[in-house]
Every structure is written in structure tokens, then in C-alpha cells.
PDB file of N, CA and C in Angstrom:
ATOM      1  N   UNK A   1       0.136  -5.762  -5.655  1.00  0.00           N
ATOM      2  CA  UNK A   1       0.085  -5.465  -4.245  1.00  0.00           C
ATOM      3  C   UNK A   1      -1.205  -4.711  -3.953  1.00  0.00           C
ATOM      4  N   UNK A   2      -1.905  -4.832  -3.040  1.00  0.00           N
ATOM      5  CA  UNK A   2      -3.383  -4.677  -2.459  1.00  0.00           C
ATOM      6  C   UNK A   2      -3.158  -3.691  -0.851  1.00  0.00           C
ATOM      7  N   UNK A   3      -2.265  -2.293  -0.968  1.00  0.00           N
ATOM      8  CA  UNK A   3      -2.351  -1.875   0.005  1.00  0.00           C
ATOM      9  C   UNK A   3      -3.738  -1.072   0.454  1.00  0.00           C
ATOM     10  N   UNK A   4      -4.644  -0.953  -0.118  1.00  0.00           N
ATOM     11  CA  UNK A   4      -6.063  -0.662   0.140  1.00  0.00           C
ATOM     12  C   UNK A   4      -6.428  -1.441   1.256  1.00  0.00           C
ATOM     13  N   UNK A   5      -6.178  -2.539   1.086  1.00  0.00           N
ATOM     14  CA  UNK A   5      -6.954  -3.984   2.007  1.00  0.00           C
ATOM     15  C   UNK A   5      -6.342  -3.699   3.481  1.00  0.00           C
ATOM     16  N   UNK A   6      -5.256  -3.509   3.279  1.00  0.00           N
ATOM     17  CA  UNK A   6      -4.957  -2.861   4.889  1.00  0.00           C
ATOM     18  C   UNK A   6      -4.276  -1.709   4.758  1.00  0.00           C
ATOM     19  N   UNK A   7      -4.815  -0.408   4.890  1.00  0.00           N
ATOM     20  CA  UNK A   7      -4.195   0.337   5.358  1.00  0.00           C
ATOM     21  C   UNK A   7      -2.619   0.610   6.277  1.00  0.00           C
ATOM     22  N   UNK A   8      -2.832  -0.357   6.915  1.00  0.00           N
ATOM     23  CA  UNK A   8      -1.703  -0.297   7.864  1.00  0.00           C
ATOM     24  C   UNK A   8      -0.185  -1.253   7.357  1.00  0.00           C
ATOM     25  N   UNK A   9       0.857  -0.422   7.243  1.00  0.00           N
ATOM     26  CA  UNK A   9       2.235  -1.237   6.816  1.00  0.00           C
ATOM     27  C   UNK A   9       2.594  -2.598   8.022  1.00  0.00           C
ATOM     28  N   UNK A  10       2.718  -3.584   7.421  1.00  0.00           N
ATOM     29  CA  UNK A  10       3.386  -4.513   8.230  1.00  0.00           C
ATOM     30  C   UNK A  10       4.175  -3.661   9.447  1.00  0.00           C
ATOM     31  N   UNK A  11       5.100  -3.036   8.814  1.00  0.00           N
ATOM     32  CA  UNK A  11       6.796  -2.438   9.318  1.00  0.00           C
ATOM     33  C   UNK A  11       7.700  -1.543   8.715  1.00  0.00           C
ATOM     34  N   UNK A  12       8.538  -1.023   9.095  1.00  0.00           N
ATOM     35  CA  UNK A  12       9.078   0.326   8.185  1.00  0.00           C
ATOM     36  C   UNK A  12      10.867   0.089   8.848  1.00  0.00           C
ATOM     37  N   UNK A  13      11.481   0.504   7.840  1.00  0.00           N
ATOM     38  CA  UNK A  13      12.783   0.890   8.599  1.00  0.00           C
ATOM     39  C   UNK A  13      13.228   2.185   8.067  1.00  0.00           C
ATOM     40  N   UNK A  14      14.158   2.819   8.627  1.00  0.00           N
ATOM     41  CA  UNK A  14      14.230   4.303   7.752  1.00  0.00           C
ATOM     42  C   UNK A  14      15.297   4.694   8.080  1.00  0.00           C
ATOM     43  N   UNK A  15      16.326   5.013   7.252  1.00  0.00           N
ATOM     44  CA  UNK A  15      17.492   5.713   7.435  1.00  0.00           C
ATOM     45  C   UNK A  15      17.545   7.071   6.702  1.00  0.00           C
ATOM     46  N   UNK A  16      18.113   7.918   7.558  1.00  0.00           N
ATOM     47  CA  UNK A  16      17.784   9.090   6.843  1.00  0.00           C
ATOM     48  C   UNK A  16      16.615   9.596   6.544  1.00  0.00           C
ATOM     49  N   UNK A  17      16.745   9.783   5.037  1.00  0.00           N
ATOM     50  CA  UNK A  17      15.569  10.012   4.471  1.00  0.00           C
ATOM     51  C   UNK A  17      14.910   9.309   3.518  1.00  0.00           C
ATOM     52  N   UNK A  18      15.213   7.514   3.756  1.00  0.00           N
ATOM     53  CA  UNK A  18      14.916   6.467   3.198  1.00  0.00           C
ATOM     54  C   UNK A  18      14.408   5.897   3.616  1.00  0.00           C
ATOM     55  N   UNK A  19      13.206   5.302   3.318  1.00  0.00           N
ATOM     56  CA  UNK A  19      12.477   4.375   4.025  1.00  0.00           C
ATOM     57  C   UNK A  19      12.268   3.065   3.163  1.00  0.00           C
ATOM     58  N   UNK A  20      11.708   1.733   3.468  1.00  0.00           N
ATOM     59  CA  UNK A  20      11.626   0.582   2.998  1.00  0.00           C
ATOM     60  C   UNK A  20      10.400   0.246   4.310  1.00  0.00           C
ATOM     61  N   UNK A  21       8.806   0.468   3.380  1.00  0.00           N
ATOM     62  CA  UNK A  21       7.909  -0.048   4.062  1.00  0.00           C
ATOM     63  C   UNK A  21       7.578  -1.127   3.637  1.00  0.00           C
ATOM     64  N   UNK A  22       6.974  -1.969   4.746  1.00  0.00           N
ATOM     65  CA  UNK A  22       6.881  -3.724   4.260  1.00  0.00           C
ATOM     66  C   UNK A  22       5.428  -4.115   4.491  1.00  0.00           C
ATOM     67  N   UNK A  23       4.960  -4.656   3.416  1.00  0.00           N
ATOM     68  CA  UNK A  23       3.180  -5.145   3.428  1.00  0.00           C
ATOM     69  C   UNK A  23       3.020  -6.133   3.293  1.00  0.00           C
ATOM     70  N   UNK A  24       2.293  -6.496   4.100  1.00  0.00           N
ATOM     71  CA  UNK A  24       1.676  -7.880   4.027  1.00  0.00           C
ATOM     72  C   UNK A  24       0.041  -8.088   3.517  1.00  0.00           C
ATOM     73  N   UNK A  25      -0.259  -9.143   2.481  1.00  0.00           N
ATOM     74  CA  UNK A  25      -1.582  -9.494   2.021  1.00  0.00           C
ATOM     75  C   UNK A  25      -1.641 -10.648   2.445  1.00  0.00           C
ATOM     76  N   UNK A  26      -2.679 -11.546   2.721  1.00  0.00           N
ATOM     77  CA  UNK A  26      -3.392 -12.750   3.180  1.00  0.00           C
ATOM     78  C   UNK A  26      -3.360 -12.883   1.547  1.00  0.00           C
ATOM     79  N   UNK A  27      -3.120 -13.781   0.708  1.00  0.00           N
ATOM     80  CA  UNK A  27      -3.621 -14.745  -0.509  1.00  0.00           C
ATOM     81  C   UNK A  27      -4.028 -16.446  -0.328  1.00  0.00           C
ATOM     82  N   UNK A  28      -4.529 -16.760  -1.264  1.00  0.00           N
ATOM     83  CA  UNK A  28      -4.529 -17.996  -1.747  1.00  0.00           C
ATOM     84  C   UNK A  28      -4.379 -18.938  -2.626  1.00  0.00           C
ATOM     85  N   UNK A  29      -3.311 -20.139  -2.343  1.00  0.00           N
ATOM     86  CA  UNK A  29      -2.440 -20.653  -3.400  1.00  0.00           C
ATOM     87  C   UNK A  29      -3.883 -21.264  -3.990  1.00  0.00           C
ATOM     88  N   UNK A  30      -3.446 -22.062  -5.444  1.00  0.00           N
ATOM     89  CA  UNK A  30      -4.612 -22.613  -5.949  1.00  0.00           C
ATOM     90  C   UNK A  30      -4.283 -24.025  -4.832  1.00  0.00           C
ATOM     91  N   UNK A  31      -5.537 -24.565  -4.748  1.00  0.00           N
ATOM     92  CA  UNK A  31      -5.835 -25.210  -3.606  1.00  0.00           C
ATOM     93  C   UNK A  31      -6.431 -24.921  -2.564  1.00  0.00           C
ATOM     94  N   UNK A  32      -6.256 -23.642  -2.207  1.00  0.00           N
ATOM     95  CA  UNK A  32      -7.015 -23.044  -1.533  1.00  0.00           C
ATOM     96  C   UNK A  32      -6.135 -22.709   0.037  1.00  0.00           C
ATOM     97  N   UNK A  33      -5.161 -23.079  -0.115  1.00  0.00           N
ATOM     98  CA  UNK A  33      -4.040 -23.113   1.186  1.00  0.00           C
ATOM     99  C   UNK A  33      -3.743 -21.236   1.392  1.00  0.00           C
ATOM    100  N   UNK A  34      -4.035 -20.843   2.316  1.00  0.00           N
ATOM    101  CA  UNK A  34      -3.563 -19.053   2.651  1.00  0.00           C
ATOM    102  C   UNK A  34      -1.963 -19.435   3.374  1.00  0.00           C
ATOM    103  N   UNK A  35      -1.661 -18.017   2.085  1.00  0.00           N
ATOM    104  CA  UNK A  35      -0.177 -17.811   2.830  1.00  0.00           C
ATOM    105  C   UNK A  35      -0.101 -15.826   3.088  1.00  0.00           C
ATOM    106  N   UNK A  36       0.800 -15.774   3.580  1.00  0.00           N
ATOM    107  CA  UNK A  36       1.364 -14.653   3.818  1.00  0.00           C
ATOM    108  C   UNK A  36       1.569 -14.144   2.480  1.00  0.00           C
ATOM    109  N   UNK A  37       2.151 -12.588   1.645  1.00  0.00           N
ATOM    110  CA  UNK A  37       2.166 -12.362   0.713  1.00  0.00           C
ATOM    111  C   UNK A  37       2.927 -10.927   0.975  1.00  0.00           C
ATOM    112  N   UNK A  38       4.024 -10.832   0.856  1.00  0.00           N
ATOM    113  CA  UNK A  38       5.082  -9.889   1.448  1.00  0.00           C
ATOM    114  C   UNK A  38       5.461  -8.919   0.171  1.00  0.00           C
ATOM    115  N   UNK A  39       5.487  -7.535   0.467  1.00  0.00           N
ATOM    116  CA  UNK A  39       5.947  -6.869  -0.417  1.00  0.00           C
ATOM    117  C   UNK A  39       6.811  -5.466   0.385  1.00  0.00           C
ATOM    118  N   UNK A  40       7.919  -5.056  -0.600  1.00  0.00           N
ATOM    119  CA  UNK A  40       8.339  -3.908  -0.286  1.00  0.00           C
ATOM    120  C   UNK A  40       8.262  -2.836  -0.512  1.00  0.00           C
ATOM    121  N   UNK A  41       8.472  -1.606  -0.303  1.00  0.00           N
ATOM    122  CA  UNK A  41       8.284  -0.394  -0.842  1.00  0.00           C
ATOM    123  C   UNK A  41       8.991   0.653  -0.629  1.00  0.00           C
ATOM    124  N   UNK A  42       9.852   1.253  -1.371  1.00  0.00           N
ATOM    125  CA  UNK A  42      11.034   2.175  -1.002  1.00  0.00           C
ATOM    126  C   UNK A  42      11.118   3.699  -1.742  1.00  0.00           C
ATOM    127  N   UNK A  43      11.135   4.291  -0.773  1.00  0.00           N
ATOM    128  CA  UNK A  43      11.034   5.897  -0.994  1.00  0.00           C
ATOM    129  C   UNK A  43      12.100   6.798   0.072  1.00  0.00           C
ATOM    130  N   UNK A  44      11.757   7.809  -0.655  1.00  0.00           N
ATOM    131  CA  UNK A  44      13.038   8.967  -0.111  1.00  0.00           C
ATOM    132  C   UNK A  44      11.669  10.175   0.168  1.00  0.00           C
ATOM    133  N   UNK A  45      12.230  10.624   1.672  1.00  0.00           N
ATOM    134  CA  UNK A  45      11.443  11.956   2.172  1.00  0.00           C
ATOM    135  C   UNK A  45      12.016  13.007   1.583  1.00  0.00           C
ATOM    136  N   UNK A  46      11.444  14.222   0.977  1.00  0.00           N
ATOM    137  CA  UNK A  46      12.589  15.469   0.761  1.00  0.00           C
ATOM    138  C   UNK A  46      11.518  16.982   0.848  1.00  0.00           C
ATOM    139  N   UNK A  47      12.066  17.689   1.269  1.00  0.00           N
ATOM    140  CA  UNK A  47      11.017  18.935   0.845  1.00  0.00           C
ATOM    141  C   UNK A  47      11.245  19.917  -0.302  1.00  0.00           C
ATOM    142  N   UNK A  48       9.930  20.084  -0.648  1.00  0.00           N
ATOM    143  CA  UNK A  48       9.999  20.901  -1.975  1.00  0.00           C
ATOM    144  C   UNK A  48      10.053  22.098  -1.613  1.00  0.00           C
ATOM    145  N   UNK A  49      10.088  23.439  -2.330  1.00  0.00           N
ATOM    146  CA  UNK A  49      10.819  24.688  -2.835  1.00  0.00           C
ATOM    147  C   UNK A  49       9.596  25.448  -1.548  1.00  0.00           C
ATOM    148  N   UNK A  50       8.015  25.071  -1.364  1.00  0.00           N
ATOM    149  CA  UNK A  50       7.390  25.363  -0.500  1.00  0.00           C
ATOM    150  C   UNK A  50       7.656  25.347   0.755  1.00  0.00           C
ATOM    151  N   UNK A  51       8.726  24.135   1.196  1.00  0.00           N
ATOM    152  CA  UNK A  51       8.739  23.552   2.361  1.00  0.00           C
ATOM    153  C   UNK A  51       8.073  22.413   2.978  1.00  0.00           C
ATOM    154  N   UNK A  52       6.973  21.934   1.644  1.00  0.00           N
ATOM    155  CA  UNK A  52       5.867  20.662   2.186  1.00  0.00           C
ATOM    156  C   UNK A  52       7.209  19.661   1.624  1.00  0.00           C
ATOM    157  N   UNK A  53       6.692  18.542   3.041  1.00  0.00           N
ATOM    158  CA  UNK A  53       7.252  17.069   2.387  1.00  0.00           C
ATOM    159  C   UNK A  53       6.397  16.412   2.046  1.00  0.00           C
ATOM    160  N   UNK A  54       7.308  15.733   1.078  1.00  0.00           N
ATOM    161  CA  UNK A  54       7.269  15.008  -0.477  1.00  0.00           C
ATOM    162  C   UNK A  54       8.034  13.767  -0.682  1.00  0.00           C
ATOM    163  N   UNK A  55       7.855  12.561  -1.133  1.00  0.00           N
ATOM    164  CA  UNK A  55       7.866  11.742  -0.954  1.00  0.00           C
ATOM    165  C   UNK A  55       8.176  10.957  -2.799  1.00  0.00           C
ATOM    166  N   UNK A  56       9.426  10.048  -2.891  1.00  0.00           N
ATOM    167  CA  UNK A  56       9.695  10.055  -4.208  1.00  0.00           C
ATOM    168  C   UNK A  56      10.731   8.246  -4.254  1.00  0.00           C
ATOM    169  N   UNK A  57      10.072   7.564  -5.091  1.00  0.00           N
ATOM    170  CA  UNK A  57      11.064   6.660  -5.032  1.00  0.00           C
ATOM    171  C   UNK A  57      12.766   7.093  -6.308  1.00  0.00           C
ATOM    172  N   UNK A  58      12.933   8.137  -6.310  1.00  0.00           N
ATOM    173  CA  UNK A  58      14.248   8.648  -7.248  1.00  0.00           C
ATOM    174  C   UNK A  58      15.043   8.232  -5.879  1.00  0.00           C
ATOM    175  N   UNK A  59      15.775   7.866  -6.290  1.00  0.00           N
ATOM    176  CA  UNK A  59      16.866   7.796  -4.941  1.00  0.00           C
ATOM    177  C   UNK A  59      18.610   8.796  -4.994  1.00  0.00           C
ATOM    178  N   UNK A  60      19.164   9.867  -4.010  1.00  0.00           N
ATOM    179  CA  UNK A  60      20.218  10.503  -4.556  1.00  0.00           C
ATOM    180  C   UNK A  60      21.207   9.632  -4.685  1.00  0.00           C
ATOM    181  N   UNK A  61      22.413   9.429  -4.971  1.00  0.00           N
ATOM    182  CA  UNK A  61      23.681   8.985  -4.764  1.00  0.00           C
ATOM    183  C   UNK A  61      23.908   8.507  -3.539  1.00  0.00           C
ATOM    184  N   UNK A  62      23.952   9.388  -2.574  1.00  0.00           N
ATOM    185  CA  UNK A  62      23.849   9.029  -0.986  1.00  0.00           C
ATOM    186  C   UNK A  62      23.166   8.608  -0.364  1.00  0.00           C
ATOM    187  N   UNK A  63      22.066   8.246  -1.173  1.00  0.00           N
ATOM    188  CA  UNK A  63      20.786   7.436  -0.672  1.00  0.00           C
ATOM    189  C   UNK A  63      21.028   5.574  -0.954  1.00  0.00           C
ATOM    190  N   UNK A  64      21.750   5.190  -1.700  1.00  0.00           N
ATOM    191  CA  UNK A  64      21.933   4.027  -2.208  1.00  0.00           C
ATOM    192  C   UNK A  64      22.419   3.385  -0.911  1.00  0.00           C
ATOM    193  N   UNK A  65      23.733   3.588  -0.199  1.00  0.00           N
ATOM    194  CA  UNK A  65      23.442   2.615   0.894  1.00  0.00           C
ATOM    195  C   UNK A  65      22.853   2.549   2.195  1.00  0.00           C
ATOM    196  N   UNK A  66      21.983   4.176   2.157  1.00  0.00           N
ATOM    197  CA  UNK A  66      20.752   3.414   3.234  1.00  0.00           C
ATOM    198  C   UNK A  66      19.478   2.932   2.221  1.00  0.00           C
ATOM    199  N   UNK A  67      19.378   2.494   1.282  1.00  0.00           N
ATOM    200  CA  UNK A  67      18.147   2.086   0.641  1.00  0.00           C
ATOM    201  C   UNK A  67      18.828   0.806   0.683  1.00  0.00           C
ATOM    202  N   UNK A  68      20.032   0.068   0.549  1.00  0.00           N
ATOM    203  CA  UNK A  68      20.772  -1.203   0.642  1.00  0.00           C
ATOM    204  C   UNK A  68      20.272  -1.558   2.102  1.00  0.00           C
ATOM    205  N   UNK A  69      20.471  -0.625   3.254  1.00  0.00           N
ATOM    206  CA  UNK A  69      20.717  -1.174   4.691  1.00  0.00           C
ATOM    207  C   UNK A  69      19.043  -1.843   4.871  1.00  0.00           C
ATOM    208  N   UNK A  70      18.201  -0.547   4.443  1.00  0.00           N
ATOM    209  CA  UNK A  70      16.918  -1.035   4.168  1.00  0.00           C
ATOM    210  C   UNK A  70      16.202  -1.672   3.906  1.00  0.00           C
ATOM    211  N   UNK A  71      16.687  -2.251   2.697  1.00  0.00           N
ATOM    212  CA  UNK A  71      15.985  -3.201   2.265  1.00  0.00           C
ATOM    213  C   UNK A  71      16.728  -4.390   3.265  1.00  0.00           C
ATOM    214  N   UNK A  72      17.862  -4.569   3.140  1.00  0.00           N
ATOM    215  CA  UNK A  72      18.461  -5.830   4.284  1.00  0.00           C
ATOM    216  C   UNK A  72      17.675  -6.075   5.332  1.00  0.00           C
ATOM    217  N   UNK A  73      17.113  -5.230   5.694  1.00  0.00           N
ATOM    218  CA  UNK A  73      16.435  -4.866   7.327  1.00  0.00           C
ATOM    219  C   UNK A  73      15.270  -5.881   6.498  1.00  0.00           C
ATOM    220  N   UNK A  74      14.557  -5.200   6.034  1.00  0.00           N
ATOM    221  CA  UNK A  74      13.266  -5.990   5.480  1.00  0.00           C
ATOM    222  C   UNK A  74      13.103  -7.056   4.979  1.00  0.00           C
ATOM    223  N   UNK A  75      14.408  -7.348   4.101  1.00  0.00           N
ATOM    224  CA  UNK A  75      14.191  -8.872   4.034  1.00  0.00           C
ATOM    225  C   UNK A  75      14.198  -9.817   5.073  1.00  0.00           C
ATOM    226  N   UNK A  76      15.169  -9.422   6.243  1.00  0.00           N
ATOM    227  CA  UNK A  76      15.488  -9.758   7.325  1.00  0.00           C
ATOM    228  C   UNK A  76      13.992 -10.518   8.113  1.00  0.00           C
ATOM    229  N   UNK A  77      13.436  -9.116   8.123  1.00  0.00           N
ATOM    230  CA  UNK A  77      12.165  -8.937   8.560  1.00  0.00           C
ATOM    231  C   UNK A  77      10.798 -10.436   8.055  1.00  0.00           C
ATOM    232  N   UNK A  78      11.006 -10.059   6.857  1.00  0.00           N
ATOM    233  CA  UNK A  78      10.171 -11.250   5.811  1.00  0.00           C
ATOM    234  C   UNK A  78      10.972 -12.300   6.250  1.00  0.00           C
ATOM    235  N   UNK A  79      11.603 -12.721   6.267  1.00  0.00           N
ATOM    236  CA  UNK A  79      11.952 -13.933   6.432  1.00  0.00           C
ATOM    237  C   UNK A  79      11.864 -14.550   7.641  1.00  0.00           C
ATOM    238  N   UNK A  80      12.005 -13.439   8.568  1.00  0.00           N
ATOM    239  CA  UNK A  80      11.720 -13.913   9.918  1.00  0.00           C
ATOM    240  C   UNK A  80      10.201 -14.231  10.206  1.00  0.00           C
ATOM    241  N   UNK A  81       9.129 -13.357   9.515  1.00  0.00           N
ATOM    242  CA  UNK A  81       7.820 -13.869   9.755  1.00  0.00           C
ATOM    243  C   UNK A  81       7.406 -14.961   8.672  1.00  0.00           C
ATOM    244  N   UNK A  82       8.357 -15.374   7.892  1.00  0.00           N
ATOM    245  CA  UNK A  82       7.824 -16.881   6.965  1.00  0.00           C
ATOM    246  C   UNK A  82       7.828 -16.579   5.721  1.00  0.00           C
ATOM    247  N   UNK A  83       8.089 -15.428   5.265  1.00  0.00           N
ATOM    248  CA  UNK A  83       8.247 -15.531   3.569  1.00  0.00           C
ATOM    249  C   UNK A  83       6.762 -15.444   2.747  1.00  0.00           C
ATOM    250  N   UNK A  84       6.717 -15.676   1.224  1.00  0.00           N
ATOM    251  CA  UNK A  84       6.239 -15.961   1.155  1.00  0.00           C
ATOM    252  C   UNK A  84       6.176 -17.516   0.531  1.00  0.00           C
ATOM    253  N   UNK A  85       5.130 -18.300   1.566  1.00  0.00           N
ATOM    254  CA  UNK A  85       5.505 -19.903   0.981  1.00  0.00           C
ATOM    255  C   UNK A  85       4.778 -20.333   0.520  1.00  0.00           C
ATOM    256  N   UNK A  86       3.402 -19.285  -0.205  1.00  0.00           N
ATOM    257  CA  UNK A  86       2.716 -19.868  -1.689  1.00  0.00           C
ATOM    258  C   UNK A  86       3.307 -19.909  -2.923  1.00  0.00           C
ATOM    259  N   UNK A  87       4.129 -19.491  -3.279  1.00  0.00           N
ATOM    260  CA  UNK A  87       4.660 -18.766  -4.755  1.00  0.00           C
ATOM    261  C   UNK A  87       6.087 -19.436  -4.950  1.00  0.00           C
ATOM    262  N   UNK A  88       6.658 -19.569  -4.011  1.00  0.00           N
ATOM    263  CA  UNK A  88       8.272 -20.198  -3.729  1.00  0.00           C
ATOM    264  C   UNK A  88       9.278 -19.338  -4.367  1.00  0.00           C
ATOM    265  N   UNK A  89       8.641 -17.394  -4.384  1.00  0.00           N
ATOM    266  CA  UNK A  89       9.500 -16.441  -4.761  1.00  0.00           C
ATOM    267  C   UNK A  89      10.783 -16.690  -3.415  1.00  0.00           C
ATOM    268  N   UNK A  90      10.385 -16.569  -2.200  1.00  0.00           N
ATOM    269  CA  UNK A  90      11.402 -16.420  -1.413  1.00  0.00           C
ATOM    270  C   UNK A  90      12.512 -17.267  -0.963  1.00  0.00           C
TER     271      UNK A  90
END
């Protein structure tokens, strides 16, 4: 995944203190055909002993089904803008 290339997340959903950010890369299949190139990314907000937030993919117990609802959301999401249909992961 190439989040350098754009700075900016596709999309985010967030429950709690879970998030599932979604990126998109421009690639190219061999042939030379550009597709979309979708990835996810899932983390938990929490603050440390300072009070700064901090940011951790450990997930608590109670975090499991908003990191479930999350990711649902996002696949949701990917699929609605086309997947990816170089690779035939999706």
C-alpha cells in the first residue's frame, strides 16, 4: 500500500474509538489497463498516561464488534466504488 502517493484517505468510518480508513491507489494490471487498488486500515484511538492521543491497531475486547461494523461499512464502501478489478482479489 502507497499511502505517501495520496495523502488523503479515500473514507473513514468510526465507531467509538475504532476506525477503518479506506485507500485508494491508481495501479496497473500487466497490459497496461489502470484499475482502482483498495485497501483498509484499522486502528483504535486511546490516550496515554500524559493525556496525548495515541493511536494503535491492538484492538480491546469491546472493540471487536465495532472493528466488525467497520470494516462491513468499508467493504460496503469498496464495492460500491468497483473493487478492485485488476487482481480479481475482490
Amino acid at each position: 500500500m502507497e499511502e505517501t502517493k495520496n495523502n488523503k484517505p479515500a473514507h473513514h468510518y468510526k465507531f467509538g474509538a475504532v476506525r477503518a480508513t479506506i485507500w485508494k491507489e491508481k495501479r496497473a494490471a500487466p497490459g497496461g489497463k489502470a484499475f482502482d487498488a483498495w485497501s483498509v486500515v484499522i486502528d483504535r484511538t486511546y490516550k496515554d498516561a500524559a493525556g496525548a492521543w495515541k493511536t494503535t491497531s491492538s484492538l480491546k475486547e469491546n472493540d471487536i464488534p465495532k472493528a466488525i461494523a467497520a470494516l462491513t461499512r468499508a467493504y460496503a464502501y469498496v464495492c460500491e466504488k468497483g473493487g478492485d478489478e485488476g487482481d480479481g482479489s475482490a
